[in-house]
N, C-alpha and C. Protein backbone atom coordinates (compact mmCIF):
# COMPACT_ATOMS: atom_id res chain seq x y z
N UNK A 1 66.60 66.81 78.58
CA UNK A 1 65.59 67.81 78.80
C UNK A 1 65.03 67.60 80.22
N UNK A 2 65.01 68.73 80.80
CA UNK A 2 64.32 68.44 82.45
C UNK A 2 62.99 69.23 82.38
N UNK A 3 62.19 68.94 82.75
CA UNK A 3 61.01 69.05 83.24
C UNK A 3 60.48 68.55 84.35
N UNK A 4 59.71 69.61 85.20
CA UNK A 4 58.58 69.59 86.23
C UNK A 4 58.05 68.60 86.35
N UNK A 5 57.74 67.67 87.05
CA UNK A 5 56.76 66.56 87.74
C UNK A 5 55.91 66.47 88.63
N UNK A 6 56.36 67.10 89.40
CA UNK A 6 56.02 67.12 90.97
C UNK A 6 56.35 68.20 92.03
N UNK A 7 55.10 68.48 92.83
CA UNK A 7 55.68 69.96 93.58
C UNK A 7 56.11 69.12 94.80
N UNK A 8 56.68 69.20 95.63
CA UNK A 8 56.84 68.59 97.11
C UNK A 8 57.82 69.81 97.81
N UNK A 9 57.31 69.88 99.01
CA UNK A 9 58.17 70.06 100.16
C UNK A 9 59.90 69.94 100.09
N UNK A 10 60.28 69.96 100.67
CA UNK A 10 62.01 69.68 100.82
C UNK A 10 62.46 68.55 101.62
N UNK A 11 61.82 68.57 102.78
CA UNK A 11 61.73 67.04 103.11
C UNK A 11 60.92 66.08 102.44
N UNK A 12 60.43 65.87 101.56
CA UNK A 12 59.69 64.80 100.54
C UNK A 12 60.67 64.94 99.59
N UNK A 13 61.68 65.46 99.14
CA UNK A 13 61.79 65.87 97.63
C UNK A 13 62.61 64.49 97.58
N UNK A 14 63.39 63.91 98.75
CA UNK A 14 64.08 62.36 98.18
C UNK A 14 63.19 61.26 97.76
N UNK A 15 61.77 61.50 98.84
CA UNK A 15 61.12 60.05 98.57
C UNK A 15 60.55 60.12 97.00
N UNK A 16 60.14 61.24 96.85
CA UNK A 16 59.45 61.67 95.41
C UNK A 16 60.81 61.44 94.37
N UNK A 17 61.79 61.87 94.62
CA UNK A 17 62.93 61.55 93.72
C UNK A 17 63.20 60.25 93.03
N UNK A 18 62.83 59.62 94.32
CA UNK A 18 63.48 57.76 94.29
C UNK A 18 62.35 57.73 93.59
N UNK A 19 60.91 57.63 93.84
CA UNK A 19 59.60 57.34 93.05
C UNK A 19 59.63 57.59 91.74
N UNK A 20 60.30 58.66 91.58
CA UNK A 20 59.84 59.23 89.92
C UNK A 20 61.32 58.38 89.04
N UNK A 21 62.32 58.12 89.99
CA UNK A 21 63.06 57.29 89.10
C UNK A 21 63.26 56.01 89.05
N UNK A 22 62.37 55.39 89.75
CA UNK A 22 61.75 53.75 89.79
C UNK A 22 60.76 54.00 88.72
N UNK A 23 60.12 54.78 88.33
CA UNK A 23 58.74 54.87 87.40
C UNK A 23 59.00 55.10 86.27
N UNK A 24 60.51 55.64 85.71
CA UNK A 24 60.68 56.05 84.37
C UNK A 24 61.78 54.66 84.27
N UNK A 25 62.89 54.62 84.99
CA UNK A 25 63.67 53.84 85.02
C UNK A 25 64.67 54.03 83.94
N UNK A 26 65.27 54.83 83.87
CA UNK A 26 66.29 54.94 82.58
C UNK A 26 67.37 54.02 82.64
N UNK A 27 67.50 54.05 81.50
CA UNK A 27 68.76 52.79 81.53
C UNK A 27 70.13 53.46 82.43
N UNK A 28 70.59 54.39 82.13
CA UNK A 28 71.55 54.83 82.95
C UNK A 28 71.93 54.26 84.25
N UNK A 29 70.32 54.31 84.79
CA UNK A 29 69.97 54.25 86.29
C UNK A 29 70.65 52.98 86.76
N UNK A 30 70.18 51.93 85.87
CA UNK A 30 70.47 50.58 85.79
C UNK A 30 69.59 49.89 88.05
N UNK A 31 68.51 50.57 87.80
CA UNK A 31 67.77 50.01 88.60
C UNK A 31 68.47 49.99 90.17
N UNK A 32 69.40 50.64 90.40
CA UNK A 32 69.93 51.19 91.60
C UNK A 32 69.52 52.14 92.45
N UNK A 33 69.41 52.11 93.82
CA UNK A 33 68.50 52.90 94.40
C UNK A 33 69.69 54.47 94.19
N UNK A 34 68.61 55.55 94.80
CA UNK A 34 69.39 56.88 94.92
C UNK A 34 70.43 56.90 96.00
N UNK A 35 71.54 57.02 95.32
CA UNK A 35 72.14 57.45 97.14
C UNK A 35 71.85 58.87 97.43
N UNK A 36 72.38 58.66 98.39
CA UNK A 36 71.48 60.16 98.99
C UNK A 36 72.56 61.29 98.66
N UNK A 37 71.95 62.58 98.42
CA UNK A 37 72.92 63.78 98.10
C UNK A 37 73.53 64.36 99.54
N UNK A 38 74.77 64.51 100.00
CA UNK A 38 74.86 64.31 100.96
C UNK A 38 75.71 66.06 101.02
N UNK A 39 75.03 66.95 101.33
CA UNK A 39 75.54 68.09 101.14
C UNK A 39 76.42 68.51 102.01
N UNK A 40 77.99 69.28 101.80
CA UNK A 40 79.22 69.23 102.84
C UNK A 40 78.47 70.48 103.67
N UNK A 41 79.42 69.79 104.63
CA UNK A 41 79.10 70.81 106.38
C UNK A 41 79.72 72.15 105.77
N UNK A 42 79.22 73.24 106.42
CA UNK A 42 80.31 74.44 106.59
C UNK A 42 81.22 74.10 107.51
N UNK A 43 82.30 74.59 107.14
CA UNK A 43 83.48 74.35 107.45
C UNK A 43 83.43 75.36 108.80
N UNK A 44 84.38 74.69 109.63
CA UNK A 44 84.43 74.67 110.99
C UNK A 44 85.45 75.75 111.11
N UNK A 45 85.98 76.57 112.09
CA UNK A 45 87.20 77.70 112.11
C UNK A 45 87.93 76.98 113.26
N UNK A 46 88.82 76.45 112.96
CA UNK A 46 89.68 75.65 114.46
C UNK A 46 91.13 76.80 114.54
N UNK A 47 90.53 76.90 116.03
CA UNK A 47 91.57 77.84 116.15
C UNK A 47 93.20 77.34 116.58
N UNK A 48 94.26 78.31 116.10
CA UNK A 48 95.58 77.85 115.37
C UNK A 48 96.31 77.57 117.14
N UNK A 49 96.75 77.02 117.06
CA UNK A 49 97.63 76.71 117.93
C UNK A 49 98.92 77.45 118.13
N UNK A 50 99.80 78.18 118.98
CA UNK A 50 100.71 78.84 119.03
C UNK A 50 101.89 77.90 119.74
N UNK A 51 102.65 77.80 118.26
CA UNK A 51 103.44 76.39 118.62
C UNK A 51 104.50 77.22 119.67
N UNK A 52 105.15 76.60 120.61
CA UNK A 52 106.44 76.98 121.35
C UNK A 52 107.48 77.04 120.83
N UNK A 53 108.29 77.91 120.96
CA UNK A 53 109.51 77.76 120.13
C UNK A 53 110.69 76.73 121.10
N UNK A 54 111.35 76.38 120.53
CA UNK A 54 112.53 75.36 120.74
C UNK A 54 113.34 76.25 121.48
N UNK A 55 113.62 77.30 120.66
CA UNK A 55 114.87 78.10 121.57
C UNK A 55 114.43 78.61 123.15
N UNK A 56 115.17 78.85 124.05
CA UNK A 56 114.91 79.12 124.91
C UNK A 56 115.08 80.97 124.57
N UNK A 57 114.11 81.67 125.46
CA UNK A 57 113.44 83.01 125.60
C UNK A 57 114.76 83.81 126.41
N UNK A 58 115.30 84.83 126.09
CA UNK A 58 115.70 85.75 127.01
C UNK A 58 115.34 86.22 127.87
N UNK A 59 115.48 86.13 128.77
CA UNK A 59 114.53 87.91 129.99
C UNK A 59 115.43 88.88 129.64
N UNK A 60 114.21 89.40 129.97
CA UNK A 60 114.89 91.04 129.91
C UNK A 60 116.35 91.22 131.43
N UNK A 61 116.38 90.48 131.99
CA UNK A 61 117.10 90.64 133.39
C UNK A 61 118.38 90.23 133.30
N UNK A 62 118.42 88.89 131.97
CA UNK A 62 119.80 88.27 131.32
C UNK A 62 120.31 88.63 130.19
N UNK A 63 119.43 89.89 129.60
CA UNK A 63 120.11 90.49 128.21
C UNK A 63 121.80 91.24 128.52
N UNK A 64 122.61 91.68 127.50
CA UNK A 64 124.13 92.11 127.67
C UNK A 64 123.17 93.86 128.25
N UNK A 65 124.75 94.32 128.54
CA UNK A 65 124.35 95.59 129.03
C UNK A 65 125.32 96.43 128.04
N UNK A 66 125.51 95.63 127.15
CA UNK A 66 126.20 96.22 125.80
C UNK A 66 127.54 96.77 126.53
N UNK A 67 128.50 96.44 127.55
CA UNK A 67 129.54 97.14 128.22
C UNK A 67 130.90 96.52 127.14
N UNK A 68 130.33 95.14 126.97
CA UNK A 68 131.78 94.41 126.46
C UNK A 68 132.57 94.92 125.41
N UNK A 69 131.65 95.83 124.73
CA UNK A 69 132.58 96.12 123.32
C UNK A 69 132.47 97.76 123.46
N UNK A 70 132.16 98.54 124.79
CA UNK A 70 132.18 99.74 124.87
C UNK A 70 133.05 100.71 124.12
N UNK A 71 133.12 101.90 123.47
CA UNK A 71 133.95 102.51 123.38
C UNK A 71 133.38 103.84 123.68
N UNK A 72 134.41 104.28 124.18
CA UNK A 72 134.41 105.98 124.60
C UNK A 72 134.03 106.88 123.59
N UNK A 73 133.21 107.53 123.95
CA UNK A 73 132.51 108.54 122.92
C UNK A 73 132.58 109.82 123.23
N UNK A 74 132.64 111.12 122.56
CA UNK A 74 132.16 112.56 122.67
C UNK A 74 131.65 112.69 121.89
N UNK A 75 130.70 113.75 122.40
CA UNK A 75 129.55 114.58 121.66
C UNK A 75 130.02 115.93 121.47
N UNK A 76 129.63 116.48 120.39
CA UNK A 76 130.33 118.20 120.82
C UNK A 76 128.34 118.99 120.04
N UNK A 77 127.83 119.33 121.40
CA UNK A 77 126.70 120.16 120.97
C UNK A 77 126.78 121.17 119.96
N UNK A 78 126.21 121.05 118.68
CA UNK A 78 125.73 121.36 117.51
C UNK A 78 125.93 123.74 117.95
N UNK A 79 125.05 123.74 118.83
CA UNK A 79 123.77 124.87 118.62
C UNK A 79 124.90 125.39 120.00
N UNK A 80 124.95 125.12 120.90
CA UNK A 80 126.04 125.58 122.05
C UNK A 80 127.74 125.17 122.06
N UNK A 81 128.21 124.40 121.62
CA UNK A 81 129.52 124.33 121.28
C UNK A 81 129.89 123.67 122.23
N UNK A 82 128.97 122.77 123.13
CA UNK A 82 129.35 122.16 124.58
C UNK A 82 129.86 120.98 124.10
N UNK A 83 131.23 120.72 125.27
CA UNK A 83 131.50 119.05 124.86
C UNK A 83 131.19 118.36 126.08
N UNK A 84 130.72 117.12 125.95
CA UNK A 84 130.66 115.74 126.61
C UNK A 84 131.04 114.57 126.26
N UNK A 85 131.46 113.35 127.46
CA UNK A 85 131.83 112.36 127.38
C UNK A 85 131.37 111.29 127.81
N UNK A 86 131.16 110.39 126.90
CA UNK A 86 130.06 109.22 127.75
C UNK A 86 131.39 107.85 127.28
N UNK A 87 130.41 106.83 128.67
CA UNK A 87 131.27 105.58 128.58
C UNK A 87 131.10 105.05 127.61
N UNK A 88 130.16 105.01 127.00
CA UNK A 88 129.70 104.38 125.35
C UNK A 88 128.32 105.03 124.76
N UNK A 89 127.95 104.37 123.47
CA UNK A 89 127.17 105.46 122.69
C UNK A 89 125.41 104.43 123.42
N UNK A 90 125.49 103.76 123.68
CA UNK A 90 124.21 103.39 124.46
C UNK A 90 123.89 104.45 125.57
N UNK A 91 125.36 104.41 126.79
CA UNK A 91 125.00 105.97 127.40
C UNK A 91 124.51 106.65 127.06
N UNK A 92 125.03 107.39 125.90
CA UNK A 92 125.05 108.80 125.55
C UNK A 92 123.29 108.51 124.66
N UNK A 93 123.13 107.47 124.48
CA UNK A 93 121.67 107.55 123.80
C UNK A 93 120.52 107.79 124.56
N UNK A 94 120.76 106.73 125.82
CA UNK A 94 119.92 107.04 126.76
C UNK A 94 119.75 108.41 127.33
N UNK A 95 120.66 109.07 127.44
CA UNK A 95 120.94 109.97 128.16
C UNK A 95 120.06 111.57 127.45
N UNK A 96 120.61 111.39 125.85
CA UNK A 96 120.38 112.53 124.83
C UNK A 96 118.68 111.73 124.29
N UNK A 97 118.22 110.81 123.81
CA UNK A 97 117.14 110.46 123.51
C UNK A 97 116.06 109.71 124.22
N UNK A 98 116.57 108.96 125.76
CA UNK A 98 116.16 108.29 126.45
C UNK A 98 115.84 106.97 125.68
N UNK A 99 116.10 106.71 124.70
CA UNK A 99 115.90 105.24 124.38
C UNK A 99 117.45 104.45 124.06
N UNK A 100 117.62 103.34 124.81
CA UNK A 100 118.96 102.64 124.46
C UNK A 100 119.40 101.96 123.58
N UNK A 101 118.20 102.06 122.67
CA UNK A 101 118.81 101.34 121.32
C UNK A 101 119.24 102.32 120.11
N UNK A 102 119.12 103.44 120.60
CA UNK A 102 119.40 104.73 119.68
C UNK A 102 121.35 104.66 119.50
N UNK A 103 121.39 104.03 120.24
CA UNK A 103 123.38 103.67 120.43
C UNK A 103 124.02 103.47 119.43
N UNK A 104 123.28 102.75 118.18
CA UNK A 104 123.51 102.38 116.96
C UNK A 104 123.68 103.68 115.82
N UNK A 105 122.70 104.67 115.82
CA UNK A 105 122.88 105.50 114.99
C UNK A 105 123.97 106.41 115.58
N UNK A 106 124.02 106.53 116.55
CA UNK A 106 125.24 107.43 117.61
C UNK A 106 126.34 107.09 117.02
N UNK A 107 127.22 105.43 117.50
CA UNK A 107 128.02 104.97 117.14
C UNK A 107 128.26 105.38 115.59
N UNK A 108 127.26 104.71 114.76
CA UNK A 108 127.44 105.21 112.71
C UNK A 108 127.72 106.55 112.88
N UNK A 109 127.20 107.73 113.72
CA UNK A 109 127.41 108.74 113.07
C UNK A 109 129.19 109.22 113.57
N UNK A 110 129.59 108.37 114.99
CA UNK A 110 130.52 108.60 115.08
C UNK A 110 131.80 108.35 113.99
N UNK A 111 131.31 107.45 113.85
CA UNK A 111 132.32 106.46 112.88
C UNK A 111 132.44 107.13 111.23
N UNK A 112 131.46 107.68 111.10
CA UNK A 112 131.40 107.92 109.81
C UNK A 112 131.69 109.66 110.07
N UNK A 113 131.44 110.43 110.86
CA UNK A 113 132.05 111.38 111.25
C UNK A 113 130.41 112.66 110.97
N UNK A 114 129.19 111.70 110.84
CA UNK A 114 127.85 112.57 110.87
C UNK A 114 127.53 113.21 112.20
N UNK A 115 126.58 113.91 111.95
CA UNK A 115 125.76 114.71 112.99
C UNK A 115 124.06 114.07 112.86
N UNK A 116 123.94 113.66 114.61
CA UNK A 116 122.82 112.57 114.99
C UNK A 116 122.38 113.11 116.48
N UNK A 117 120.88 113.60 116.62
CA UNK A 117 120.49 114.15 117.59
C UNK A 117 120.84 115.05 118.18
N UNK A 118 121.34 116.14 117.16
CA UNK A 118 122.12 117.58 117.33
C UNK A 118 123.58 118.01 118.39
N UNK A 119 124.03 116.67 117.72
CA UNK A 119 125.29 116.65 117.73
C UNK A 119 126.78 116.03 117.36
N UNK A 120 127.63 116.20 117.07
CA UNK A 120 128.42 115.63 116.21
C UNK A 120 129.38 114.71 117.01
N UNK A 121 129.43 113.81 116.67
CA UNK A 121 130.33 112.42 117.50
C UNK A 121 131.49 111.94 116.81
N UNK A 122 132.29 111.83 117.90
CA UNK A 122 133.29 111.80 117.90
C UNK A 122 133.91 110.62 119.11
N UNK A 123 135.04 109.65 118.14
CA UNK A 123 135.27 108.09 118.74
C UNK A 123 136.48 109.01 119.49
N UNK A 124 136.67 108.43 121.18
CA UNK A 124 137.93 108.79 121.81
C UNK A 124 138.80 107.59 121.59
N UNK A 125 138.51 106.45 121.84
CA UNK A 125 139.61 105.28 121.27
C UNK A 125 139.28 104.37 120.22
N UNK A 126 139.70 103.85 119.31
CA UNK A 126 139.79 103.11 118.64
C UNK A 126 139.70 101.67 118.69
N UNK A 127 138.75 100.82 119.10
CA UNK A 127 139.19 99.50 119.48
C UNK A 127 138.55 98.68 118.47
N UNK A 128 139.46 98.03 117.92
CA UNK A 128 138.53 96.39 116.98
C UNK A 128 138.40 95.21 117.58
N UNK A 129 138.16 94.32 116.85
CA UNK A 129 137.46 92.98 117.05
C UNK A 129 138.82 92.32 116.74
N UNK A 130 139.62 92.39 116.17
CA UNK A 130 140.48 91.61 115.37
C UNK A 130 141.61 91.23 116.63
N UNK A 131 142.02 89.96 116.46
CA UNK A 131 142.94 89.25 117.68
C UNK A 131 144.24 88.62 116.61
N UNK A 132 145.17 89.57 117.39
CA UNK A 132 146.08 88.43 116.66
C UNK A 132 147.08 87.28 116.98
N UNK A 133 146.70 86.63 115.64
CA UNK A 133 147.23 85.18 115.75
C UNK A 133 148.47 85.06 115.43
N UNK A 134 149.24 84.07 115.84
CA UNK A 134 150.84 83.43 115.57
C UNK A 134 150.17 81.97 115.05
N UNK A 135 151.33 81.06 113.85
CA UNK A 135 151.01 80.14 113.57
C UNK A 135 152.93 79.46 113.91
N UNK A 136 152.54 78.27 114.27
CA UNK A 136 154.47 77.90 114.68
C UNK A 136 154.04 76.77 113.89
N UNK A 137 155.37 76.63 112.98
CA UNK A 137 155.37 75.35 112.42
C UNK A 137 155.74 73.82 112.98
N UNK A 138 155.10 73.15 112.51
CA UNK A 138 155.45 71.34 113.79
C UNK A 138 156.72 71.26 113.48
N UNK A 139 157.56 71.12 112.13
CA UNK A 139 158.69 71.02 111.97
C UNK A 139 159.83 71.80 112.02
N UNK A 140 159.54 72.95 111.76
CA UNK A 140 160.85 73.43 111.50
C UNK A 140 160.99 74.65 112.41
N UNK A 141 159.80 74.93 113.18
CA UNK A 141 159.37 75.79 114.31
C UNK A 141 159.27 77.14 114.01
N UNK A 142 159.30 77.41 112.29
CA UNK A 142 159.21 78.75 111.86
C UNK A 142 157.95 79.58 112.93
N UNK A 143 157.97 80.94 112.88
CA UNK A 143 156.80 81.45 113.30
C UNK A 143 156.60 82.34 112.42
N UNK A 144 154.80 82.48 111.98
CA UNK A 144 154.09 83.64 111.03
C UNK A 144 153.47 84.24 112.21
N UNK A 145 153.29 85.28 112.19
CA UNK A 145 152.24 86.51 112.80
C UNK A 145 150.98 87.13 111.54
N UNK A 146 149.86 87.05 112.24
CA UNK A 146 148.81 87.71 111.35
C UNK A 146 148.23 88.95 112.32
N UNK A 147 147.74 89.92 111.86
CA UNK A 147 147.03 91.15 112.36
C UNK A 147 145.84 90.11 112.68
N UNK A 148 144.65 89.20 111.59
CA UNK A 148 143.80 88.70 112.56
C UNK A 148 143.77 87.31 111.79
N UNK A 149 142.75 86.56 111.89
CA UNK A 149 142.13 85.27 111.79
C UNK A 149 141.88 85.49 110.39
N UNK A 150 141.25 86.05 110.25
CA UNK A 150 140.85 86.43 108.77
C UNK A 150 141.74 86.86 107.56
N UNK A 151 143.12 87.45 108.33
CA UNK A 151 144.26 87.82 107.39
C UNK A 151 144.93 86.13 107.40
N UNK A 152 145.01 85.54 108.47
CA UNK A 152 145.64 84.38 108.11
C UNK A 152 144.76 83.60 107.17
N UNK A 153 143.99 83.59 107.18
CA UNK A 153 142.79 82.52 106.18
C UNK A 153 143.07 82.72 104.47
N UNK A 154 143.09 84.87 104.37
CA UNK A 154 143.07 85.13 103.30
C UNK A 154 144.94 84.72 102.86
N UNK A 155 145.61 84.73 103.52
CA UNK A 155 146.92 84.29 103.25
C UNK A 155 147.50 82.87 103.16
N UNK A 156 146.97 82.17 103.51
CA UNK A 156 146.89 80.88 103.58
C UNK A 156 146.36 79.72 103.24
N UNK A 157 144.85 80.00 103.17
CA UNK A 157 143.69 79.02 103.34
C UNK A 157 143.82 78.64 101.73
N UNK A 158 144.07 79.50 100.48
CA UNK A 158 143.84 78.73 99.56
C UNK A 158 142.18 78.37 99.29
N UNK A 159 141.66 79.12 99.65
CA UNK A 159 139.76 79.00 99.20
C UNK A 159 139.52 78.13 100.12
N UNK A 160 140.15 77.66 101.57
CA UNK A 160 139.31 77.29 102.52
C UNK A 160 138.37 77.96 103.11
N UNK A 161 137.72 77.88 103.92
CA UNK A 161 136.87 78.57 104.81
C UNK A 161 137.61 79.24 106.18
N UNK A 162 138.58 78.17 106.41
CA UNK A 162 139.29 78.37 107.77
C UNK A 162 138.64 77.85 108.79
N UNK A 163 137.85 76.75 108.80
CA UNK A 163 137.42 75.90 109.95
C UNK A 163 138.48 75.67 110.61
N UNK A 164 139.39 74.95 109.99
CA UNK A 164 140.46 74.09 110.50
C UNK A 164 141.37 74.92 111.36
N UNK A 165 141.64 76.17 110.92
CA UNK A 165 142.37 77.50 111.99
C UNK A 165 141.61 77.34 113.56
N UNK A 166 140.35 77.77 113.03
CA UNK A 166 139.60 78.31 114.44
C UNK A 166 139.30 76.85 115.19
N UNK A 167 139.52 75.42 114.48
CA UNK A 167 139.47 74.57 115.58
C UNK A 167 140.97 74.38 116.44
N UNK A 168 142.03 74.63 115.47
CA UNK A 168 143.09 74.95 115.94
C UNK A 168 143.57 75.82 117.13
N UNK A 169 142.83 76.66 116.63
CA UNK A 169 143.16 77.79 117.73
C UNK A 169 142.52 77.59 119.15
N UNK A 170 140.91 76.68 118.98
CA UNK A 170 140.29 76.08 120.11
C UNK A 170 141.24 75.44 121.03
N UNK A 171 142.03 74.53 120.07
CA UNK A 171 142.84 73.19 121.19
C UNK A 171 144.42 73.60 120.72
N UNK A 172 144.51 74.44 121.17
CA UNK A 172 146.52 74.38 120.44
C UNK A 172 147.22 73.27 121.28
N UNK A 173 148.37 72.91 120.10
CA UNK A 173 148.67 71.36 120.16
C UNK A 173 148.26 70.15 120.01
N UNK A 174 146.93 69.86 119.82
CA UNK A 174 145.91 68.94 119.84
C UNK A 174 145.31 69.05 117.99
N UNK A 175 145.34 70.21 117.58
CA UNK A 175 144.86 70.35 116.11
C UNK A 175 145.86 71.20 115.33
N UNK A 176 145.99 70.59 113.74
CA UNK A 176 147.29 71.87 113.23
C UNK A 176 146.30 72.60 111.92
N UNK A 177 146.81 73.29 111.67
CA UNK A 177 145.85 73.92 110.21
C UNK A 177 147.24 74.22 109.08
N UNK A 178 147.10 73.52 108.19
CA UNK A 178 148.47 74.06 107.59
C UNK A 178 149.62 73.65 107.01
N UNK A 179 149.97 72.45 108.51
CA UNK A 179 151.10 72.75 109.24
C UNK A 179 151.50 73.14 110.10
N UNK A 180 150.83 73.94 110.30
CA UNK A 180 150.98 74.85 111.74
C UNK A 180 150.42 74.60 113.38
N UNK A 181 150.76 74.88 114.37
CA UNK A 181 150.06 74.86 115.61
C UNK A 181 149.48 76.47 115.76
N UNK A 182 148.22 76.72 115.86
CA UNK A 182 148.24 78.29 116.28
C UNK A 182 147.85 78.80 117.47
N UNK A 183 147.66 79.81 117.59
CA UNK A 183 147.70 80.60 118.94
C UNK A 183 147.23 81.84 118.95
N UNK A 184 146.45 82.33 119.87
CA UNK A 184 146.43 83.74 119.57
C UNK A 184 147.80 84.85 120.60
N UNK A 185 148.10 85.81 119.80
CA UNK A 185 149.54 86.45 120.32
C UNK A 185 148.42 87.15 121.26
């Protein structure tokens, strides 16, 4: 049961505290002074630190100019029936939307054979990614041909990954995958 004792101030209210429990003395207490109520700080706002990243930053001055994997594009205007030809679909983006990353939907619509910024695109050459490889055997000097890296892996590898190809193909003569020495044809 708590009850009233004493009115005091806020700065008195410890000395009066300690007093009134030296005077009753409950056993609890076991005759130990008060420690003091020691109320927590508000918490402080420390501001975050903006860690650096590890990787090193591009400039804008050393980015690609997207030329390496160019392919030739036409446009054939929608609404006038006009045709044009650009060196690649980044051109033709800049050119038709002024922004150069618009190259991407250009290219899809070429490829897929849509109509994108009122006009329909169309690929003039065909070029892939795919390189092809020869594998010669150490012994018996057979030779395989693959269309790419990836056809040899799926023909060969047996649920490898094909590390062992593409280190191959790094150092020919120096690494075999197989059996084989490879090469690109």
């Amino acid at each position: 049961m708590i009850k009233q004792i004493d009115e005091c101030e806020e700065e008195q209210l410890e000395e009066k505290q300690y007093y009134w429990m030296q005077q009753y003395n409950p056993e609890y207490n076991e005759n130990k002074p008060i420690k003091k109520i020691i109320e927590p700080e508000p918490e402080q706002i420390k501001p975050i630190k903006e860690k650096k990243s590890t990787w090193r930053q591009i400039q804008p001055e050393e980015q690609a100019t997207g030329k390496c994997c160019s392919i030739r594009i036409m446009g054939i205007n929608v609404e006038t029936g006009e045709t044009k030809e650009w060196e690649n679909s980044r051109m033709a983006a800049l050119e038709i939307t002024g922004d150069i990353k618009k190259g991407s939907n250009i290219l899809l619509s070429a490829r897929k054979g849509y109509m994108a910024y009122g006009y329909r695109w169309k690929l003039l050459e065909h070029k892939t990614l795919k390189k092809p490889v020869k594998g010669v055997h150490k012994k018996t000097w057979v030779e395989v041909h693959y269309e790419s890296i990836s056809e040899a892996i799926r023909e060969m590898g047996g649920g490898s990954k094909g590390s062992g190809l593409l280190k191959s193909l790094k150092h020919p003569y120096k690494y075999s995958w197989k059996g084989f020495l490879w090469f690109y044809d």
